[in-house]
N, C-alpha and C. Protein backbone atom coordinates (compact mmCIF):
# COMPACT_ATOMS: atom_id res chain seq x y z
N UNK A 1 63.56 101.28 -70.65
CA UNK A 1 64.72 100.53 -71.08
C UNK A 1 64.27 99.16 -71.61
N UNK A 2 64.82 99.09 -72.58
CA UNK A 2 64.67 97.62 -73.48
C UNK A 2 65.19 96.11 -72.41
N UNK A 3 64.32 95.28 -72.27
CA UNK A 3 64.67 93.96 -71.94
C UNK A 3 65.42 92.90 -72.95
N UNK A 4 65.17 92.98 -74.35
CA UNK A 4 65.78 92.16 -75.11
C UNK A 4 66.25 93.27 -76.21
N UNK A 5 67.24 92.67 -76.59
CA UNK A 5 68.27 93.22 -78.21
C UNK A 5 67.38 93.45 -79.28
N UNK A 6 67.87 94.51 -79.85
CA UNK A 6 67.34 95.42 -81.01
C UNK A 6 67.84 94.36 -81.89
N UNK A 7 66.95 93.90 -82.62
CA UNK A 7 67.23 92.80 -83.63
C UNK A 7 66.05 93.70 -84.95
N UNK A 8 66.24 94.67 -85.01
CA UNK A 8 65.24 95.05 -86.39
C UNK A 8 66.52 95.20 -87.60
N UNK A 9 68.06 95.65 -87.39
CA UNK A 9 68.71 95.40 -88.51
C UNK A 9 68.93 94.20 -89.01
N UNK A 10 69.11 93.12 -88.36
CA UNK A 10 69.16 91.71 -89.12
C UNK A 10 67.81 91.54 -89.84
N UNK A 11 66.42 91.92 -88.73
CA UNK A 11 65.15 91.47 -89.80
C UNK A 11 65.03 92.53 -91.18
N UNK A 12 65.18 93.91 -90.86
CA UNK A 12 65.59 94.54 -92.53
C UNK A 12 66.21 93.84 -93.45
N UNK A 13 67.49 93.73 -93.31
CA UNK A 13 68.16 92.27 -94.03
C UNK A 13 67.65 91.55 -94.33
N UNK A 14 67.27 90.79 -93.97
CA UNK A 14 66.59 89.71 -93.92
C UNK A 14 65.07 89.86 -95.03
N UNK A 15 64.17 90.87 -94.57
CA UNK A 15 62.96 91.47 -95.04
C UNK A 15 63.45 91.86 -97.25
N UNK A 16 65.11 92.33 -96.71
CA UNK A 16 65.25 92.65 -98.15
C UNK A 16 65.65 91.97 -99.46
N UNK A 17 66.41 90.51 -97.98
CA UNK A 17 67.28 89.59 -99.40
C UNK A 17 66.83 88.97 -100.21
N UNK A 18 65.42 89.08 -100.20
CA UNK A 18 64.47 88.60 -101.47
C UNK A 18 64.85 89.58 -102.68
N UNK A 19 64.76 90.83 -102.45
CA UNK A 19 64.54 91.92 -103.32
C UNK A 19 65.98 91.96 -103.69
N UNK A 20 66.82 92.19 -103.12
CA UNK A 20 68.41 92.42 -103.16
C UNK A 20 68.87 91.09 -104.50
N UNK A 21 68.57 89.85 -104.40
CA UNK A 21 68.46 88.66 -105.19
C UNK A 21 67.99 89.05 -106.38
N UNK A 22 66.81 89.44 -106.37
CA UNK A 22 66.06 89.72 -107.39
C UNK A 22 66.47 90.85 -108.89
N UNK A 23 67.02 92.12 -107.64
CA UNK A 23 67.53 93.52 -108.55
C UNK A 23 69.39 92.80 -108.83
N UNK A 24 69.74 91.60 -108.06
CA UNK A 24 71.07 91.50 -108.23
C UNK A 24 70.96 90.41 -109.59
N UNK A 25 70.02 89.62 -109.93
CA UNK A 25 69.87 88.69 -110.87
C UNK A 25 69.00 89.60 -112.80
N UNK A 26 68.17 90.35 -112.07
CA UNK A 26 68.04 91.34 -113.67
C UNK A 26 69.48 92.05 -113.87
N UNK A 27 70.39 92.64 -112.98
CA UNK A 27 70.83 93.17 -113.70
C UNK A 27 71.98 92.58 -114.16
N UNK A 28 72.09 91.40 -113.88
CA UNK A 28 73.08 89.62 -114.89
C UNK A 28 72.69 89.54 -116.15
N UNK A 29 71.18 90.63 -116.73
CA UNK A 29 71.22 90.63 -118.09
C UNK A 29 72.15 91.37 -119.11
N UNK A 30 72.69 92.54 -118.39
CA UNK A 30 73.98 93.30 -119.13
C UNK A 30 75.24 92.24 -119.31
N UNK A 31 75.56 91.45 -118.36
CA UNK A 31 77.27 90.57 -118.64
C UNK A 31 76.67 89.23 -119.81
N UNK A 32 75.57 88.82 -119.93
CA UNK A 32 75.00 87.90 -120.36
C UNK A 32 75.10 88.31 -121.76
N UNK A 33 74.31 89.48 -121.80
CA UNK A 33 74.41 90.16 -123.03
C UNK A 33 75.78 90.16 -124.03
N UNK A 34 76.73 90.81 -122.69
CA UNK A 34 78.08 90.93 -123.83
C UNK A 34 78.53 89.82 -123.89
N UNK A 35 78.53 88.69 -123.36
CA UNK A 35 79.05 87.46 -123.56
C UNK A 35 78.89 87.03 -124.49
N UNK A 36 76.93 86.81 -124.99
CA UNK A 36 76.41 86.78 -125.95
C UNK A 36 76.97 87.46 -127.46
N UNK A 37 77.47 88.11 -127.27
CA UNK A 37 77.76 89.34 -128.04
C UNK A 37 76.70 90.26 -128.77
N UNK A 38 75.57 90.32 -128.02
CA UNK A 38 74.17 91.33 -128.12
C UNK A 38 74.67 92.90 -128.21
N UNK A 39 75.50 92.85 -126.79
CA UNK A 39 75.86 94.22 -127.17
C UNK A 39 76.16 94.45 -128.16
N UNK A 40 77.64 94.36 -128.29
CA UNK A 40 78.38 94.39 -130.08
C UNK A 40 77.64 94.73 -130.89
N UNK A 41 76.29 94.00 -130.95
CA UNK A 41 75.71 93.94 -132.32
C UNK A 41 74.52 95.51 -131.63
N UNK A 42 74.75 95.66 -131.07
CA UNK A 42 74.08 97.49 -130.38
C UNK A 42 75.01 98.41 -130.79
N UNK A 43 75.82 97.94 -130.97
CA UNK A 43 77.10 99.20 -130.84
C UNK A 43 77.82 99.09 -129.17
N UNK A 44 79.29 99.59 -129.36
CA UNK A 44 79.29 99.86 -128.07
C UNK A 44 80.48 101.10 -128.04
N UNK A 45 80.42 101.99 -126.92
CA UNK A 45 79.95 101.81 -125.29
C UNK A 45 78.23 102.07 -125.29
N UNK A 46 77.97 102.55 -126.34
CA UNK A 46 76.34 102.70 -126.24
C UNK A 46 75.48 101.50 -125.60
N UNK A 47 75.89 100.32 -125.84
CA UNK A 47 74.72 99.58 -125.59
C UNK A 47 75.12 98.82 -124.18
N UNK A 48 76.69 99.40 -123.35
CA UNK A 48 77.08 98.95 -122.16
C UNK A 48 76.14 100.03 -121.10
N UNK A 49 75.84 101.17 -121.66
CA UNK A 49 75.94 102.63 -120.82
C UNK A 49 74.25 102.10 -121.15
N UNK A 50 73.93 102.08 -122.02
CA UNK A 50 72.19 101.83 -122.01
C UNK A 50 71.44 100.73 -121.01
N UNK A 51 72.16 99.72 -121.00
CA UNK A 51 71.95 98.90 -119.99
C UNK A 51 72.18 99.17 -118.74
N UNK A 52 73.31 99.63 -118.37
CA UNK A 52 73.88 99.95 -117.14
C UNK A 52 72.73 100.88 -116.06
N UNK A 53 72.37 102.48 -117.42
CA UNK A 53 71.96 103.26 -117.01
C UNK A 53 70.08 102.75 -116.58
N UNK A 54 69.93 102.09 -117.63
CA UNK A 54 68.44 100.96 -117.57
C UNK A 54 68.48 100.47 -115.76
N UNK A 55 68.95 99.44 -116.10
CA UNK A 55 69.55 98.77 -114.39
C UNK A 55 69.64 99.18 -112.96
N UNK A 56 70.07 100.55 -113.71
CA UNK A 56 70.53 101.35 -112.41
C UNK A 56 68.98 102.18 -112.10
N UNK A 57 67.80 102.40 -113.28
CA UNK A 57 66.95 103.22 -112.97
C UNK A 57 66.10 102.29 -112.56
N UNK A 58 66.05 100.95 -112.70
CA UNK A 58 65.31 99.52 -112.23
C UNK A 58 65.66 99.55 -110.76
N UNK A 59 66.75 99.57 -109.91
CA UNK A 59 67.35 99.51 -108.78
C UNK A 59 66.84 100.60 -108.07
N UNK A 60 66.94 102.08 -109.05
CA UNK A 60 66.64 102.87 -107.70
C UNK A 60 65.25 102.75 -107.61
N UNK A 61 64.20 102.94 -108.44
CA UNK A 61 62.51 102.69 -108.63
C UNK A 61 62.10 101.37 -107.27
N UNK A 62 62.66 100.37 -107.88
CA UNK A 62 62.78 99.56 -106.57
C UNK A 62 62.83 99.41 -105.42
N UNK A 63 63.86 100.16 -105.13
CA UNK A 63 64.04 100.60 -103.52
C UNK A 63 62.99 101.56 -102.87
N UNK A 64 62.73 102.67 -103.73
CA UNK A 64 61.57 104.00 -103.57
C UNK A 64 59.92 102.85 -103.15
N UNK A 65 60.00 102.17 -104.14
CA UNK A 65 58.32 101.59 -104.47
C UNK A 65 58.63 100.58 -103.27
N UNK A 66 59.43 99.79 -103.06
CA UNK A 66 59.90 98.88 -101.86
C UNK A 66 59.44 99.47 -100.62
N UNK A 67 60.32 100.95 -100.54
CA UNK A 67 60.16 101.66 -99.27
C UNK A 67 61.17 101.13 -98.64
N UNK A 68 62.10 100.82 -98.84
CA UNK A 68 63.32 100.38 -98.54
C UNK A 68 64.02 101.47 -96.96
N UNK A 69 64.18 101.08 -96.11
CA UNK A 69 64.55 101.86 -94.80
C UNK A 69 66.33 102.37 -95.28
N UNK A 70 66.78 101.47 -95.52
CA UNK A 70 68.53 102.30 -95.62
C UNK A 70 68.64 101.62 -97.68
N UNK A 71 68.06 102.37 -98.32
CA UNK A 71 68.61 102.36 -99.54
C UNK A 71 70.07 101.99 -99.60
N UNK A 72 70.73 102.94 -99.71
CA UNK A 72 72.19 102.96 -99.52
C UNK A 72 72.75 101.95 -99.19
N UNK A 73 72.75 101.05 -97.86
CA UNK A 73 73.14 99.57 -97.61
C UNK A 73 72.34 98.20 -98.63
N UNK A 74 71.37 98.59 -98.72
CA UNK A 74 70.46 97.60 -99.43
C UNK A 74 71.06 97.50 -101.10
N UNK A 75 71.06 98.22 -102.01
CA UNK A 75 71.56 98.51 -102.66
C UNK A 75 73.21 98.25 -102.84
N UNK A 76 73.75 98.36 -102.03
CA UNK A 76 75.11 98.22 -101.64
C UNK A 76 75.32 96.32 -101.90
N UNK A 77 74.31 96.00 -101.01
CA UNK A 77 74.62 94.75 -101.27
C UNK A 77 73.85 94.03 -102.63
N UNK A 78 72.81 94.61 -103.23
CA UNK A 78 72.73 94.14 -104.58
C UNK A 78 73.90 94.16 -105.28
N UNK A 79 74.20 95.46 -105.03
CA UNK A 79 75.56 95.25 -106.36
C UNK A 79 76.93 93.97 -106.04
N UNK A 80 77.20 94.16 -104.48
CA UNK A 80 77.55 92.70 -104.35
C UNK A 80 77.83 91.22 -104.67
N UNK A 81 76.58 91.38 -104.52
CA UNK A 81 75.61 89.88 -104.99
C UNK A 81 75.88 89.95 -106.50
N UNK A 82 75.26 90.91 -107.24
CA UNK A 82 75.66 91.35 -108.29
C UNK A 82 76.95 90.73 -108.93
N UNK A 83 77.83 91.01 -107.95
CA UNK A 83 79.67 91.30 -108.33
C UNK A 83 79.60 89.76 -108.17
N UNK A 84 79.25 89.26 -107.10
CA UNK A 84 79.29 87.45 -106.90
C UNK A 84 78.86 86.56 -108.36
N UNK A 85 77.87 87.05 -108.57
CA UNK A 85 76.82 86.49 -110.08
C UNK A 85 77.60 86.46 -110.85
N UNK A 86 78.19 87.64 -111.31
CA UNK A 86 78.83 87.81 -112.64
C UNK A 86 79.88 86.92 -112.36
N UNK A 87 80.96 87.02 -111.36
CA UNK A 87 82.06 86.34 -111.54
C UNK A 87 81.48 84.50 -111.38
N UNK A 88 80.57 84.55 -111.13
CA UNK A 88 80.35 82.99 -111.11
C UNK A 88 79.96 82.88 -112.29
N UNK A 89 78.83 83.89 -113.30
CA UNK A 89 78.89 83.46 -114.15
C UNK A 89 79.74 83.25 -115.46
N UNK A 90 80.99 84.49 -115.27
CA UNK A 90 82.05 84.15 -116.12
C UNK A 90 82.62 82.92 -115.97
N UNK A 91 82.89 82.63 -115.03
CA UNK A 91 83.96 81.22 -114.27
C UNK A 91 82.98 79.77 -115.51
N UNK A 92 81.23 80.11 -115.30
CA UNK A 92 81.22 78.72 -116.23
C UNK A 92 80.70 78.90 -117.21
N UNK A 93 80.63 80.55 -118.08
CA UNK A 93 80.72 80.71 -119.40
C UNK A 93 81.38 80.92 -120.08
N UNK A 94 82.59 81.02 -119.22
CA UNK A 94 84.00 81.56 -120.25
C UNK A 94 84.82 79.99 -121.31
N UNK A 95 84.90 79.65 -120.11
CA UNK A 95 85.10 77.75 -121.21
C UNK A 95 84.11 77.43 -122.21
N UNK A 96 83.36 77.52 -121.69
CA UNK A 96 81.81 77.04 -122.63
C UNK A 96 81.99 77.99 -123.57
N UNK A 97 82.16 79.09 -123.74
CA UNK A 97 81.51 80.11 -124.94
C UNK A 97 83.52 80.05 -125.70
N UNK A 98 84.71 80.31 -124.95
CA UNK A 98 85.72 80.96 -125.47
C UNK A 98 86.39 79.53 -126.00
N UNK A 99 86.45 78.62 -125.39
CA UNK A 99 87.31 77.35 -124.73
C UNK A 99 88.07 77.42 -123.84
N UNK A 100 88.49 78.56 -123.09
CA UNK A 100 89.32 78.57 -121.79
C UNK A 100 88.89 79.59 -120.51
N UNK A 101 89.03 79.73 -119.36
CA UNK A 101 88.41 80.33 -118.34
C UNK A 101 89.44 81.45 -118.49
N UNK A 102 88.45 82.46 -118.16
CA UNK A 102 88.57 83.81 -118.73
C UNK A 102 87.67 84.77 -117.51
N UNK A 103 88.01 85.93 -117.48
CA UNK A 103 87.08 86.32 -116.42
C UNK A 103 88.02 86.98 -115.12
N UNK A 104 87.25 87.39 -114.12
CA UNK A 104 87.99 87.82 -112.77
C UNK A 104 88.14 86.75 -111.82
N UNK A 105 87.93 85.58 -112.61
CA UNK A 105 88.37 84.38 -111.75
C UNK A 105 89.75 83.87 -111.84
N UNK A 106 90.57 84.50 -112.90
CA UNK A 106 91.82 83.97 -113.17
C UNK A 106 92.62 85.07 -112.21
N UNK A 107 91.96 85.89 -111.99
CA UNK A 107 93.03 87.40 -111.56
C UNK A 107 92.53 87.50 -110.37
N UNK A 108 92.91 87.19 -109.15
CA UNK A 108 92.55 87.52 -107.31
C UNK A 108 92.05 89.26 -107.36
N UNK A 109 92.92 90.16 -108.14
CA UNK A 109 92.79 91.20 -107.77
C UNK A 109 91.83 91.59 -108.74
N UNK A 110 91.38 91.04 -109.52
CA UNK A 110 90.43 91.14 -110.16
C UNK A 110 88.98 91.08 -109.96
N UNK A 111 88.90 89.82 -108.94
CA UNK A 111 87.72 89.59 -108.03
C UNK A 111 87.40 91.17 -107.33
N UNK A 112 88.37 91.40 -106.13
CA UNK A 112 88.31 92.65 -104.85
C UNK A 112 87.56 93.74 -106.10
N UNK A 113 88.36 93.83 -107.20
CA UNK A 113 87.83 94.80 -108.20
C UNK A 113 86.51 95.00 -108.76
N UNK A 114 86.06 93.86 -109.00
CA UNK A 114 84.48 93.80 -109.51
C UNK A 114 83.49 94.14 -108.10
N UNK A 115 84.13 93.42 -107.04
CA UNK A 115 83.13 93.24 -105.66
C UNK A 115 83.08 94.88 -105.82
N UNK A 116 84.35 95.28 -105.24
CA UNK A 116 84.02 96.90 -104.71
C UNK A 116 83.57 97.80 -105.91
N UNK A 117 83.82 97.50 -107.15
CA UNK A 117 82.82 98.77 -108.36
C UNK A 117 81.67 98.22 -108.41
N UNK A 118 81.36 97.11 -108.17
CA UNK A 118 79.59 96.92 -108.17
C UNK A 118 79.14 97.59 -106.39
N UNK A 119 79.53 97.62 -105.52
CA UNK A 119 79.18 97.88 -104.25
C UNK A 119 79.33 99.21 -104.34
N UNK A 120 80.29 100.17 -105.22
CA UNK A 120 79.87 101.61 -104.86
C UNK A 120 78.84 102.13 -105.95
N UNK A 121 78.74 101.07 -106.97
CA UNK A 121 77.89 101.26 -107.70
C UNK A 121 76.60 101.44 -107.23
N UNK A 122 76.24 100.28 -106.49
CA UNK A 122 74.74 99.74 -105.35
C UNK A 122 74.94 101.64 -104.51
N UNK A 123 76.02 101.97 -103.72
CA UNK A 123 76.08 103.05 -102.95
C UNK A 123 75.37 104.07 -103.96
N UNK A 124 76.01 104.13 -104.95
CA UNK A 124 75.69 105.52 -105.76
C UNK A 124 74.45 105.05 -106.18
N UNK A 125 73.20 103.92 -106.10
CA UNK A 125 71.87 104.34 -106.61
C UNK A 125 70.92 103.97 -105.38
N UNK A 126 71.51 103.83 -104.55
CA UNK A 126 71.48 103.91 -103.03
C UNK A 126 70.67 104.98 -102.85
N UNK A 127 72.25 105.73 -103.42
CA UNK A 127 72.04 107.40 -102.82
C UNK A 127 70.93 108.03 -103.38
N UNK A 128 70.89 108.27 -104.67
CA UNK A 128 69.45 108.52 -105.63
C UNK A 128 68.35 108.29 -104.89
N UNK A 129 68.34 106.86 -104.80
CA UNK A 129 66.93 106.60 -104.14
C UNK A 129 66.44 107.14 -102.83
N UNK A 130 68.16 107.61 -101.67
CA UNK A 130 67.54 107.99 -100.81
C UNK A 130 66.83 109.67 -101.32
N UNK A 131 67.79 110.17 -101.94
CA UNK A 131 67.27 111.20 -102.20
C UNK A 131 65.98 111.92 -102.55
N UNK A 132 65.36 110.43 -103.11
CA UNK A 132 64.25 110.64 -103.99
C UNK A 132 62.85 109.90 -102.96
N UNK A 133 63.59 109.39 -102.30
CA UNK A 133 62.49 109.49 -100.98
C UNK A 133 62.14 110.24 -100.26
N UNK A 134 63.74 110.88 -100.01
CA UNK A 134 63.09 112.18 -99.26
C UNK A 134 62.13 113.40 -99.80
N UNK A 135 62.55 113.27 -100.83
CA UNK A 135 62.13 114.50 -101.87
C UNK A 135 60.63 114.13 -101.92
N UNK A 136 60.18 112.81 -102.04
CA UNK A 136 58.76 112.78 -101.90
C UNK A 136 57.90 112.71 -100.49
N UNK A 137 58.65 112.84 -99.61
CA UNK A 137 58.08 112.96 -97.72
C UNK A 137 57.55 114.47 -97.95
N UNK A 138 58.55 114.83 -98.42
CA UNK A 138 58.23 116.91 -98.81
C UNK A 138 56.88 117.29 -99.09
């Protein structure tokens, strides 16, 4: 029997929020982009789905080569963080680039909206990656 508390999920956490930062700040190059209007000039939905799908194969590679213990949560909270980034970065590029604030900062329900499709987003390459870990233990 254990004398002191299982403290290895906070240090995972902890061990990951370097990486989680990292996969949550490359993939701020897709909203940057369309702001920019880079996409546009790609075409779109092509050049939303090219990035996205890019991002998402950056995230799961990551987690696999990481060795990441719970993909799925880790991931979960990139996209998060993710969802945090973007709306902060609309909030102080939308004046600057449009002249008025624009974004999921004007709309409350707009926020809950971005948080939770980037977080099942993080889930769904989560999942990949766990998959693809296991598949290589085999």
């Amino acid at each position: 029997m254990k004398a002191y508390p299982d403290y290895s999920r906070v240090t995972d956490g902890k061990k990951h929020a370097k990486l989680i930062l990292i996969l949550a700040v490359v993939a701020c190059i897709r909203p940057l982009m369309s702001m920019l209007g880079l996409l546009q000039q790609i075409g779109q939905p092509a050049g939303s789905i090219i990035f996205t799908v890019a991002i998402s194969v950056v995230w799961i590679a990551a987690a696999v080569l990481a060795r990441v213990k719970q993909p799925v949560r880790t991931l979960m909270y990139t996209g998060i963080v993710y969802g945090v980034l973007v709306i902060l970065i609309s909030a102080v590029l939308s004046p600057i680039l449009t002249g008025e604030l624009q974004g999921p900062v004007t709309n409350p329900f707009a926020i809950v909206s971005v948080l939770i499709t980037n977080a099942i987003w993080g889930m769904a390459t989560g999942g990949i990656a766990l998959a693809w870990m296991r598949a290589i233990k085999r």
